[in-house]
Protein backbone atom coordinates (compact mmCIF):
# COMPACT_ATOMS: atom_id res chain seq x y z
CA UNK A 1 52.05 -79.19 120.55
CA UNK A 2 51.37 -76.70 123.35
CA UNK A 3 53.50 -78.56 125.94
CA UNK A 4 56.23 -78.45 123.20
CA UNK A 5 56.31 -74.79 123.07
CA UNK A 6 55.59 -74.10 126.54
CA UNK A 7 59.06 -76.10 127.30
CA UNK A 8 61.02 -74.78 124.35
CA UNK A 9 63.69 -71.87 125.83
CA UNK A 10 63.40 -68.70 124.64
CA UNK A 11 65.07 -65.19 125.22
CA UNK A 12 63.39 -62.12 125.78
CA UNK A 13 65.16 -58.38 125.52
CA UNK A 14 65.04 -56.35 128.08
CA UNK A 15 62.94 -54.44 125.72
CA UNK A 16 60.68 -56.43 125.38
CA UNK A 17 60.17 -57.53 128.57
CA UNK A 18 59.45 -53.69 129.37
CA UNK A 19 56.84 -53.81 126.75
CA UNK A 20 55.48 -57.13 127.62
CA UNK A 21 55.39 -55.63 131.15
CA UNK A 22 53.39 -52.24 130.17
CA UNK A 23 51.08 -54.10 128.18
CA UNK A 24 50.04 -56.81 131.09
CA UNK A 25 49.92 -53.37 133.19
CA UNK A 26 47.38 -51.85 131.18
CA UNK A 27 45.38 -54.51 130.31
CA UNK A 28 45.01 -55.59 134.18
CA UNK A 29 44.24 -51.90 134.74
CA UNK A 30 41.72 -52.14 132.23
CA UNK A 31 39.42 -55.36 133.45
CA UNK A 32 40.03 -54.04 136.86
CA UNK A 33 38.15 -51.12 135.81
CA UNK A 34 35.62 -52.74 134.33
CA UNK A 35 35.13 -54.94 137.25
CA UNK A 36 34.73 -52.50 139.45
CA UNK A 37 31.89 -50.56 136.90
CA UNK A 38 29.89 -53.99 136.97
CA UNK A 39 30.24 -54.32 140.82
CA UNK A 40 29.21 -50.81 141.00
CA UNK A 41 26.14 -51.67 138.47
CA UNK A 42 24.56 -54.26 140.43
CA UNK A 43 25.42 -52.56 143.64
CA UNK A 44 23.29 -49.62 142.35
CA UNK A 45 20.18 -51.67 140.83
CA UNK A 46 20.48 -53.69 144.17
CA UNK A 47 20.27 -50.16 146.00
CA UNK A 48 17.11 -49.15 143.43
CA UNK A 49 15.54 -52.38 144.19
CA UNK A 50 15.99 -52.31 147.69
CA UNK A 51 14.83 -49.02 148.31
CA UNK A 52 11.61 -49.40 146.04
CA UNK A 53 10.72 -52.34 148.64
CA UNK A 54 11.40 -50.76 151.10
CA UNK A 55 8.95 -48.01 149.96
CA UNK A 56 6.29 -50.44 148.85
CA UNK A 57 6.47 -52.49 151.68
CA UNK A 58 6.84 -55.65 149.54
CA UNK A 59 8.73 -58.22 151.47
CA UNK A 60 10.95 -57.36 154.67
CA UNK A 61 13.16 -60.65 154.72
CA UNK A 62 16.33 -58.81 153.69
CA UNK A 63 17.12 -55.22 152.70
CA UNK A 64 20.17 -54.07 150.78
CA UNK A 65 20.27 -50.88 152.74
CA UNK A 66 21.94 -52.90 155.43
CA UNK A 67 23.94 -54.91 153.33
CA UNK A 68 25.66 -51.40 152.23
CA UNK A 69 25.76 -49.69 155.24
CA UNK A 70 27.96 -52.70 156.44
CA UNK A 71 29.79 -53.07 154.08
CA UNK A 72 30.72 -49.49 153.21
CA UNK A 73 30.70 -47.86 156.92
CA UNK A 74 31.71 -50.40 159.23
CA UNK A 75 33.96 -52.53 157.24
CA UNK A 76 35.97 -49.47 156.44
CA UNK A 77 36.74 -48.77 159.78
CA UNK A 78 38.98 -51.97 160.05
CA UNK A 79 41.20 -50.76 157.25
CA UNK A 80 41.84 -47.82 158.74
CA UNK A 81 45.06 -46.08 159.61
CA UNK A 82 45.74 -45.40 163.09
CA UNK A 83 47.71 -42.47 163.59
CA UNK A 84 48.68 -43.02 167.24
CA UNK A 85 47.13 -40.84 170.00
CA UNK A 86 46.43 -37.14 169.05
């Protein structure tokens, strides 16, 4: 049944197409923020955890602390813009 409507033609307004287009728009724009609020959870409890280890001296076998640093100071650097000499 689903490969039968999948290959039946159909028309779409231009209207609707704009509306069709809008609503894909904001509902990517919507998981896309919600992505990025879950990454930025478990980035944070990963962070917490990290640090309390860190302070306890629990285990030593890998820290988050560097896991952020290289991921938020030195992999920026590659993305950014060079501006020529100044």
């Amino acid at each position: 049944m689903l490969k039968k409507l999948v290959m039946m033609p159909f028309s779409m307004s231009l209207d609707e197409q704009e509306k069709l287009r809008k609503f894909t728009l904001e509902e990517n724009l919507f998981r896309g923020r919600l992505f990025a609020r879950i990454i930025i959870g478990v980035e944070c409890a990963m962070a917490a955890v990290g640090i309390a280890g860190s302070l306890l001296k629990v285990h030593e076998s890998f820290r988050f602390s560097f896991y952020l640093i290289n991921v938020y100071v030195h992999d920026s650097n590659k993305y950014r813009i060079s501006l020529g000499n100044r």
